[in-house]
N, C-alpha and C. Protein backbone atom coordinates (compact mmCIF):
# COMPACT_ATOMS: atom_id res chain seq x y z
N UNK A 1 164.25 138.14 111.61
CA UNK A 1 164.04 137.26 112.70
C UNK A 1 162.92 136.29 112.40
N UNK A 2 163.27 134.79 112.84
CA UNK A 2 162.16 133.91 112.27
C UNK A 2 161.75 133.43 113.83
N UNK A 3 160.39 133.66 114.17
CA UNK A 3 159.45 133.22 115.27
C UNK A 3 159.59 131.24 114.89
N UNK A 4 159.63 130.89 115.93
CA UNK A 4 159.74 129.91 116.20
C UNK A 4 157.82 129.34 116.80
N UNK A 5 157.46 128.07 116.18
CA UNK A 5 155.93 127.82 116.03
C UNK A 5 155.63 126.81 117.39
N UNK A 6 154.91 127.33 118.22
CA UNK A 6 154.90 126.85 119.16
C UNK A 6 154.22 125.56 119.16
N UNK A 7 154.15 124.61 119.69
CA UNK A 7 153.42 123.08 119.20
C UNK A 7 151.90 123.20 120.04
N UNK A 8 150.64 122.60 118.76
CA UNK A 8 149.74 123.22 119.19
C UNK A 8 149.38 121.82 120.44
N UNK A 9 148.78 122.30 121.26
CA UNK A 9 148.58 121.34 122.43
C UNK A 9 147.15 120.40 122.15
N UNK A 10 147.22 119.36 122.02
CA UNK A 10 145.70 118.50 121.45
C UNK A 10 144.93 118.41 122.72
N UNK A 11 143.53 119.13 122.45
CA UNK A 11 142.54 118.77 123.42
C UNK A 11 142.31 117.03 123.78
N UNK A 12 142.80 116.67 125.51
CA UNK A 12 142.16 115.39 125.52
C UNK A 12 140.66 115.22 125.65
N UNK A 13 140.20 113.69 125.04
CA UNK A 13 138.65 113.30 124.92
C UNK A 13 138.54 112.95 126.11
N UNK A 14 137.56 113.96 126.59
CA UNK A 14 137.02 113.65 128.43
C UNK A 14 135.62 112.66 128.47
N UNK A 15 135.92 111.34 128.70
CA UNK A 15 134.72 110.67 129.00
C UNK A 15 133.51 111.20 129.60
N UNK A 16 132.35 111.43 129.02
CA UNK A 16 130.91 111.45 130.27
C UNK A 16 130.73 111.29 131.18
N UNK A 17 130.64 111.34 132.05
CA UNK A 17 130.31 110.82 133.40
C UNK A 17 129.26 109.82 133.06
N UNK A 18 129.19 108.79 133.37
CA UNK A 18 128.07 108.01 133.33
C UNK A 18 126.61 108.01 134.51
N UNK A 19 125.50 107.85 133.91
CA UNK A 19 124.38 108.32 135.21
C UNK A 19 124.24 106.77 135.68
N UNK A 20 123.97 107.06 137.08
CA UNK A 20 123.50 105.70 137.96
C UNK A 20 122.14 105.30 137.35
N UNK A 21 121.78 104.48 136.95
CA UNK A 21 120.80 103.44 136.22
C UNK A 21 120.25 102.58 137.96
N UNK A 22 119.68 102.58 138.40
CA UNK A 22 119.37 101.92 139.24
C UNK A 22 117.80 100.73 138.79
N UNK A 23 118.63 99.57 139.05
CA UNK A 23 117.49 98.26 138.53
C UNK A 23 116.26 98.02 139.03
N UNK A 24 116.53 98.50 140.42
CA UNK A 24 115.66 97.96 141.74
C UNK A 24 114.49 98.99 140.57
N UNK A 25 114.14 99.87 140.87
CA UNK A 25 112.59 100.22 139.95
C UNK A 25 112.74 100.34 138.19
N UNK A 26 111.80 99.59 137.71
CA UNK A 26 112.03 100.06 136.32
C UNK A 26 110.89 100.68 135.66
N UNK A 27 111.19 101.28 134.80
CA UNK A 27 111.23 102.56 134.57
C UNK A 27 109.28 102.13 133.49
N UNK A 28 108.24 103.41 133.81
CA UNK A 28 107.17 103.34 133.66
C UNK A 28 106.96 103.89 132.19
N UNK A 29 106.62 102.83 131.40
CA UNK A 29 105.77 103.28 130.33
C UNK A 29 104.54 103.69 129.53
N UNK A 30 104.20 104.52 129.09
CA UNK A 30 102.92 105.10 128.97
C UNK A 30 102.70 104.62 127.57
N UNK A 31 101.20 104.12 127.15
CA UNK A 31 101.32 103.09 125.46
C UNK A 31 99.70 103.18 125.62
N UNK A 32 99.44 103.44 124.38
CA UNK A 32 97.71 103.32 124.24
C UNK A 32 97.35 102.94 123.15
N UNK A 33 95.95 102.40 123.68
CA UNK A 33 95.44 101.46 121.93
C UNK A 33 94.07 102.31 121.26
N UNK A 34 94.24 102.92 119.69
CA UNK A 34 93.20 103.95 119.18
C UNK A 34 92.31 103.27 118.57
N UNK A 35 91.11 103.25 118.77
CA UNK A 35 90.53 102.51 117.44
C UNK A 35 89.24 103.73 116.78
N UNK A 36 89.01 104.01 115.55
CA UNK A 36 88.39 104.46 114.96
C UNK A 36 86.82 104.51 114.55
N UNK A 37 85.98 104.60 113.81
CA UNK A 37 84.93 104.59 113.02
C UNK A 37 84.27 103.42 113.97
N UNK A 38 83.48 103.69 115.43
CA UNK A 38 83.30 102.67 115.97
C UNK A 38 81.36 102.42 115.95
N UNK A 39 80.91 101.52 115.59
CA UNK A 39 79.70 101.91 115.31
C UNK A 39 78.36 101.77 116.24
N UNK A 40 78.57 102.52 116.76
CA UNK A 40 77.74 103.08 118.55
C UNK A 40 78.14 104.44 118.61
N UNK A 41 76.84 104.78 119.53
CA UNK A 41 76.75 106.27 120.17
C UNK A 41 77.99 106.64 121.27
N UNK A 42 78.62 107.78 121.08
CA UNK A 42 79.85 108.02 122.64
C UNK A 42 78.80 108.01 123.64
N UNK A 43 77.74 108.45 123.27
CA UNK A 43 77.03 108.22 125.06
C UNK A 43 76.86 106.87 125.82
N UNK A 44 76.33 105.98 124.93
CA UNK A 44 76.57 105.02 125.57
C UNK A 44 78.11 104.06 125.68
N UNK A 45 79.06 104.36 125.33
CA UNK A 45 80.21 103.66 125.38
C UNK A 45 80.69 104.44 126.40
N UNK A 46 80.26 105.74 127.23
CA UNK A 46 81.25 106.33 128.12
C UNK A 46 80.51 105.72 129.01
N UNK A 47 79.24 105.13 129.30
CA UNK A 47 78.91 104.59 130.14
C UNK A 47 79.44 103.30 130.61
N UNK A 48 79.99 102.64 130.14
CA UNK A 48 81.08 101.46 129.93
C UNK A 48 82.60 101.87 130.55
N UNK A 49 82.79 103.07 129.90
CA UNK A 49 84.15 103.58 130.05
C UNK A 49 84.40 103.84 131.73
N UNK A 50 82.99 104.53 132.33
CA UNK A 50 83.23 104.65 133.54
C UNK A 50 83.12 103.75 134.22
N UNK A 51 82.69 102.70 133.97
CA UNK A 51 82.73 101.54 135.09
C UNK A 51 84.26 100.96 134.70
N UNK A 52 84.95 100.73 134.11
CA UNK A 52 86.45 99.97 133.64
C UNK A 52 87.41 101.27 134.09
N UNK A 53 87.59 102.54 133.80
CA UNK A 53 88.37 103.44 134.39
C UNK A 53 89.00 102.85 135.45
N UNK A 54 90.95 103.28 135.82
CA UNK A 54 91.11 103.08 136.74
C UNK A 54 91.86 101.54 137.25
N UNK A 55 91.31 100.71 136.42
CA UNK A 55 91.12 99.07 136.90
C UNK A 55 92.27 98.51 135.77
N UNK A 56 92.55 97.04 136.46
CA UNK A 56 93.53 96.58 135.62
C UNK A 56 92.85 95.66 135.10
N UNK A 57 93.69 95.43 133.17
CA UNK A 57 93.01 94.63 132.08
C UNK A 57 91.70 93.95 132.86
N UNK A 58 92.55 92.86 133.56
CA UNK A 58 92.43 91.50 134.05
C UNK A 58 91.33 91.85 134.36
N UNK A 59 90.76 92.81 135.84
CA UNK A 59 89.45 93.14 136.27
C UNK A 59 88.47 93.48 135.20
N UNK A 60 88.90 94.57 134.56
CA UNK A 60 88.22 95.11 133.77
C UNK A 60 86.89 93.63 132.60
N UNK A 61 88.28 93.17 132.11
CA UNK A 61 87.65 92.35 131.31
C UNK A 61 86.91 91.12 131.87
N UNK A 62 86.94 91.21 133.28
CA UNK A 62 86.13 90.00 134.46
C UNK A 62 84.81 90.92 134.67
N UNK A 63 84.98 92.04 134.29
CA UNK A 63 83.56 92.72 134.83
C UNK A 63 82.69 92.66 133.61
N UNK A 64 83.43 93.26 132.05
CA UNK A 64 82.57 93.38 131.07
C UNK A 64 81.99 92.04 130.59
N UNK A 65 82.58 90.98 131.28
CA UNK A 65 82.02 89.16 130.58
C UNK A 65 80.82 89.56 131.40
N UNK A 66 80.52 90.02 132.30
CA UNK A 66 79.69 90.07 133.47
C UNK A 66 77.80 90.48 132.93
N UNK A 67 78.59 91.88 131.51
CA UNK A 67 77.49 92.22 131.10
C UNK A 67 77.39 91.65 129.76
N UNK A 68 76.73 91.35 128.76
CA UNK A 68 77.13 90.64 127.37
C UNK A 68 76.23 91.95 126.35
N UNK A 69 76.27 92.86 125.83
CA UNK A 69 76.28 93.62 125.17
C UNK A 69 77.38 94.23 123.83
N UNK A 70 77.04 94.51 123.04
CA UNK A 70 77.75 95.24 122.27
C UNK A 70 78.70 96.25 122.48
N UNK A 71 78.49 96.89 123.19
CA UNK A 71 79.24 97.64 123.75
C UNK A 71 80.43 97.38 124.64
N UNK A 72 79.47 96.49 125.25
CA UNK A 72 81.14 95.79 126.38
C UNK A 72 82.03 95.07 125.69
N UNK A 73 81.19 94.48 124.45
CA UNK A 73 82.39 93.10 123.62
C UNK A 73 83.60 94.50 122.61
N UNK A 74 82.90 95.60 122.36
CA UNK A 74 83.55 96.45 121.69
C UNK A 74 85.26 97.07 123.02
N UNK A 75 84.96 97.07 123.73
CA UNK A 75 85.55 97.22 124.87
C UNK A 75 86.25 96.55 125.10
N UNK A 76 85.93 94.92 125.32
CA UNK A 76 86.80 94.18 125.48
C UNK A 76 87.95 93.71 124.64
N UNK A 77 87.26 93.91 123.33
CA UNK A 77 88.29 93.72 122.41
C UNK A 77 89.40 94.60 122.37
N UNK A 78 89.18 96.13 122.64
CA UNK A 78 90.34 96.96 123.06
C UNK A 78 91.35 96.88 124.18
N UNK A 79 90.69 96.22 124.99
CA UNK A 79 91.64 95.69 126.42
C UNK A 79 92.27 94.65 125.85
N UNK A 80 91.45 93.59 125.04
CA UNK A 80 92.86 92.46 124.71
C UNK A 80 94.19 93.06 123.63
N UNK A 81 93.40 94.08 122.56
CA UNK A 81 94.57 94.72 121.95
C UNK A 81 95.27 95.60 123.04
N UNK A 82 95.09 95.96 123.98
CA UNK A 82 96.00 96.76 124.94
C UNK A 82 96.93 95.78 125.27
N UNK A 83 96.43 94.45 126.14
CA UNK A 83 96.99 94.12 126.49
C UNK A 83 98.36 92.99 125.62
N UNK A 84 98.01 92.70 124.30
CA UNK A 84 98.96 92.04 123.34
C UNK A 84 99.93 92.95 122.86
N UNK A 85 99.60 94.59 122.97
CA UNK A 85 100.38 95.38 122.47
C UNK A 85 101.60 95.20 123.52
N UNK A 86 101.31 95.87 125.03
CA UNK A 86 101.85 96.01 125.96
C UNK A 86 103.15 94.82 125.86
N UNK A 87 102.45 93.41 125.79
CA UNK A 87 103.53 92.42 125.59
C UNK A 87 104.72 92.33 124.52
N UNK A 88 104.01 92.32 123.47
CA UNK A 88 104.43 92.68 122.66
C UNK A 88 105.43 93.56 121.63
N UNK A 89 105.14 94.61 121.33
CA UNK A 89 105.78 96.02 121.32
C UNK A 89 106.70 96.47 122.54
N UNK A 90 105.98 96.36 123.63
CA UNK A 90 106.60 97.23 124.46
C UNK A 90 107.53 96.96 125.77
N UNK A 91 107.39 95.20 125.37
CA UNK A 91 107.94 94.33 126.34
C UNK A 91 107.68 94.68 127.99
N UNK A 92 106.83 94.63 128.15
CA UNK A 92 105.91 95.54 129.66
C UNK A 92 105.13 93.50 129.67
N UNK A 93 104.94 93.39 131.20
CA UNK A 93 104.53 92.40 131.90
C UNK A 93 102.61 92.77 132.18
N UNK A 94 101.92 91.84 131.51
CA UNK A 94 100.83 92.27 131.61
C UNK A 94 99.74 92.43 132.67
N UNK A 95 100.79 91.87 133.42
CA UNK A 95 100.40 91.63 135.56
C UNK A 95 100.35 93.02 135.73
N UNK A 96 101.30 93.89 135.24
CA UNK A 96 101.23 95.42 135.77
C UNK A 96 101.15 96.51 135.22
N UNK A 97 100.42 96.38 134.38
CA UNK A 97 99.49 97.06 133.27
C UNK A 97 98.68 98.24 134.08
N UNK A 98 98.07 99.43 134.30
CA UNK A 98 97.12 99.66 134.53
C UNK A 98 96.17 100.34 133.65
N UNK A 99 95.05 101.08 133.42
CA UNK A 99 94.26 101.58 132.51
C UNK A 99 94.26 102.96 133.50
N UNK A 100 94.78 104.02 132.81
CA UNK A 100 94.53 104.92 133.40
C UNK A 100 93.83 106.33 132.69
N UNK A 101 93.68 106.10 131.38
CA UNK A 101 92.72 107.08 130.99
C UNK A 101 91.53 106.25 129.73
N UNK A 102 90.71 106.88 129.52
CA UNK A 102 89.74 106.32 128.52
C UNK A 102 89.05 107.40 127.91
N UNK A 103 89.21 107.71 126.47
CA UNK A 103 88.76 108.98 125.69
C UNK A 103 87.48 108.27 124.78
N UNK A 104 86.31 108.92 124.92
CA UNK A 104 85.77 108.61 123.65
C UNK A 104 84.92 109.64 123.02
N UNK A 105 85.62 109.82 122.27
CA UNK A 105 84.79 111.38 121.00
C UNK A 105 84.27 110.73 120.22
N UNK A 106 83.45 112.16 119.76
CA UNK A 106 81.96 111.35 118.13
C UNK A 106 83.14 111.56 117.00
N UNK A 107 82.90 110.43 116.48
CA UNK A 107 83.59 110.62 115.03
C UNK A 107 82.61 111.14 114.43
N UNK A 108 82.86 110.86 112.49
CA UNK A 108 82.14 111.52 111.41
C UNK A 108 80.61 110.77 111.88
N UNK A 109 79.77 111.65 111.59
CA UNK A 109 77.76 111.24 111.28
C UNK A 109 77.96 110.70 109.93
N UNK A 110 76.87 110.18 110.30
CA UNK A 110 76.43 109.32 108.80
C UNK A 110 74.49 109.97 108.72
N UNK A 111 74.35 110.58 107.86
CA UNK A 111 72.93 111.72 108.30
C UNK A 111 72.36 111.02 106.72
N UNK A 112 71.03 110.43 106.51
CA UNK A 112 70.36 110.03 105.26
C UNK A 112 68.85 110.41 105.70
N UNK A 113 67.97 110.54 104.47
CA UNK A 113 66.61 110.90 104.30
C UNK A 113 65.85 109.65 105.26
N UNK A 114 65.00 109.57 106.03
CA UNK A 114 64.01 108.85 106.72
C UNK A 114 62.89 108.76 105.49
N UNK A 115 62.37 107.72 105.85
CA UNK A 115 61.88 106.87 104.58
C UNK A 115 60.39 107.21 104.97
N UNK A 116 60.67 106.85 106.46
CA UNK A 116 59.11 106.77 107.11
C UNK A 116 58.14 108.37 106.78
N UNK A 117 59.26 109.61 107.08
CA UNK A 117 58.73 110.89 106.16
C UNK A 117 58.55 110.81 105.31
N UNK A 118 57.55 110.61 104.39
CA UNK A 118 57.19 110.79 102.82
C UNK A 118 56.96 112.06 102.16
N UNK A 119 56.44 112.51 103.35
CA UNK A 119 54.95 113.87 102.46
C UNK A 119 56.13 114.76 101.98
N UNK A 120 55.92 115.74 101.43
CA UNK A 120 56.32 116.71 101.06
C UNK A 120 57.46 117.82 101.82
N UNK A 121 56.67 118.10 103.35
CA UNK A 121 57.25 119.16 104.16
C UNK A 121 57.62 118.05 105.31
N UNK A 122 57.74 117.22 105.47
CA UNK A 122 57.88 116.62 106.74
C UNK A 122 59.48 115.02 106.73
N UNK A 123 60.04 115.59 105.41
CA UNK A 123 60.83 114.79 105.73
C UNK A 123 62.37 115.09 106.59
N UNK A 124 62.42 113.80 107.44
CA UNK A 124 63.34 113.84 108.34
C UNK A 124 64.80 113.27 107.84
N UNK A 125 65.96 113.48 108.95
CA UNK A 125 66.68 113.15 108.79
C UNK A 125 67.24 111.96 109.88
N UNK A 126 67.65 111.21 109.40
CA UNK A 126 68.53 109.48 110.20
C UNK A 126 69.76 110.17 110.45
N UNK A 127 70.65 110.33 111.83
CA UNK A 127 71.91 110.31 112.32
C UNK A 127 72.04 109.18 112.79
N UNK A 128 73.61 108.44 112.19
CA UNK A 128 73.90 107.24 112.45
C UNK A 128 75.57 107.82 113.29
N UNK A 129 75.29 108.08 114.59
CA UNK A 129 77.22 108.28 115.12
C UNK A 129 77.99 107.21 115.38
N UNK A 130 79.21 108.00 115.42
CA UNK A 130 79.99 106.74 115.14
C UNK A 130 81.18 107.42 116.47
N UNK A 131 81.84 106.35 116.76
CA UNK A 131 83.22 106.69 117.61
C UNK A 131 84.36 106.50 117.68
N UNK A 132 85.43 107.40 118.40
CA UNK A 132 86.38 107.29 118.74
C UNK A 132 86.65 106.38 119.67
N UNK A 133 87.53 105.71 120.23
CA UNK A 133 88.07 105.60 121.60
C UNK A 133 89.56 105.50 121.55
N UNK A 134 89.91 106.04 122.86
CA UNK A 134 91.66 105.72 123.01
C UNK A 134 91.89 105.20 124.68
N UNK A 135 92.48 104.53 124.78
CA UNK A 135 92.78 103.86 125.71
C UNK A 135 93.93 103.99 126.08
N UNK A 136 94.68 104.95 127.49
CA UNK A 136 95.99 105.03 127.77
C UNK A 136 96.28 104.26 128.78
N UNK A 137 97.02 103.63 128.87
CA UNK A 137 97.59 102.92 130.22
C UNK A 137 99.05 103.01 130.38
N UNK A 138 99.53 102.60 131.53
CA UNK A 138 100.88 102.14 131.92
C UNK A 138 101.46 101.10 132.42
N UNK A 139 102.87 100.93 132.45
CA UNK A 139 103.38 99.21 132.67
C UNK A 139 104.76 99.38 132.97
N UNK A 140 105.18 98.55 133.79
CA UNK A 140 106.61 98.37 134.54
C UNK A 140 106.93 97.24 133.46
């Protein structure tokens, strides 16, 4: 007796369901600018950090013209790289930007002999710190 081969039945390709995309809000991106080996103390740059926290570019960088220091121009220059990135890269509108976190850790010391110690038992050591900062924000 010869069995007869039954025809195999082809799975049909079931489309996805597609998800509702809705335009009316678009959608929030998170993008931050790092910069390295920065040459100032974190103590005094978090003092900076806390007055700009919070605030958008625009303010931010209307407040730090306000003070003219090293520190603030170091600052500001990170808000304009925030804000060219944002345009840029990430195609985000720089009207709605906000700054919502600000990190700044000690990078590597730079530690050398003090000159002004001469004698024998009394020489000191020079710490030169240096910093981190990262700057997170978001943008529609």
């Amino acid at each position: 007796m010869v069995k007869e081969k039954k025809p195999i039945a082809k799975k049909k390709a079931v489309a996805a369901p597609k998800k509702a995309v809705s335009s009316a809000t678009p959608a929030i991106k998170t993008f931050f600018v790092f910069k390295k080996m920065v040459p100032m103390s974190p103590q005094k740059l978090r003092l900076v950090a806390r007055a700009i926290k919070g605030l958008s570019p625009q303010t931010a960088l209307t407040q730090l013209k306000l003070t003219d220091t090293k520190r603030t121009r170091i600052m500001a220059r990170l808000i304009h790289q925030l804000l060219s990135d944002a345009k840029s890269n990430f195609n985000l509108d720089p009207q709605t930007v906000q700054i919502k976190e600000i990190h700044i850790d000690e990078d590597q010391k730079l530690k050398r002999m003090d000159k002004s110690h001469s004698a024998r038992f009394q020489s000191g050591v020079r710490i030169t710190r240096k910093s981190k900062i990262k700057i997170i924000a978001q943008g529609k």
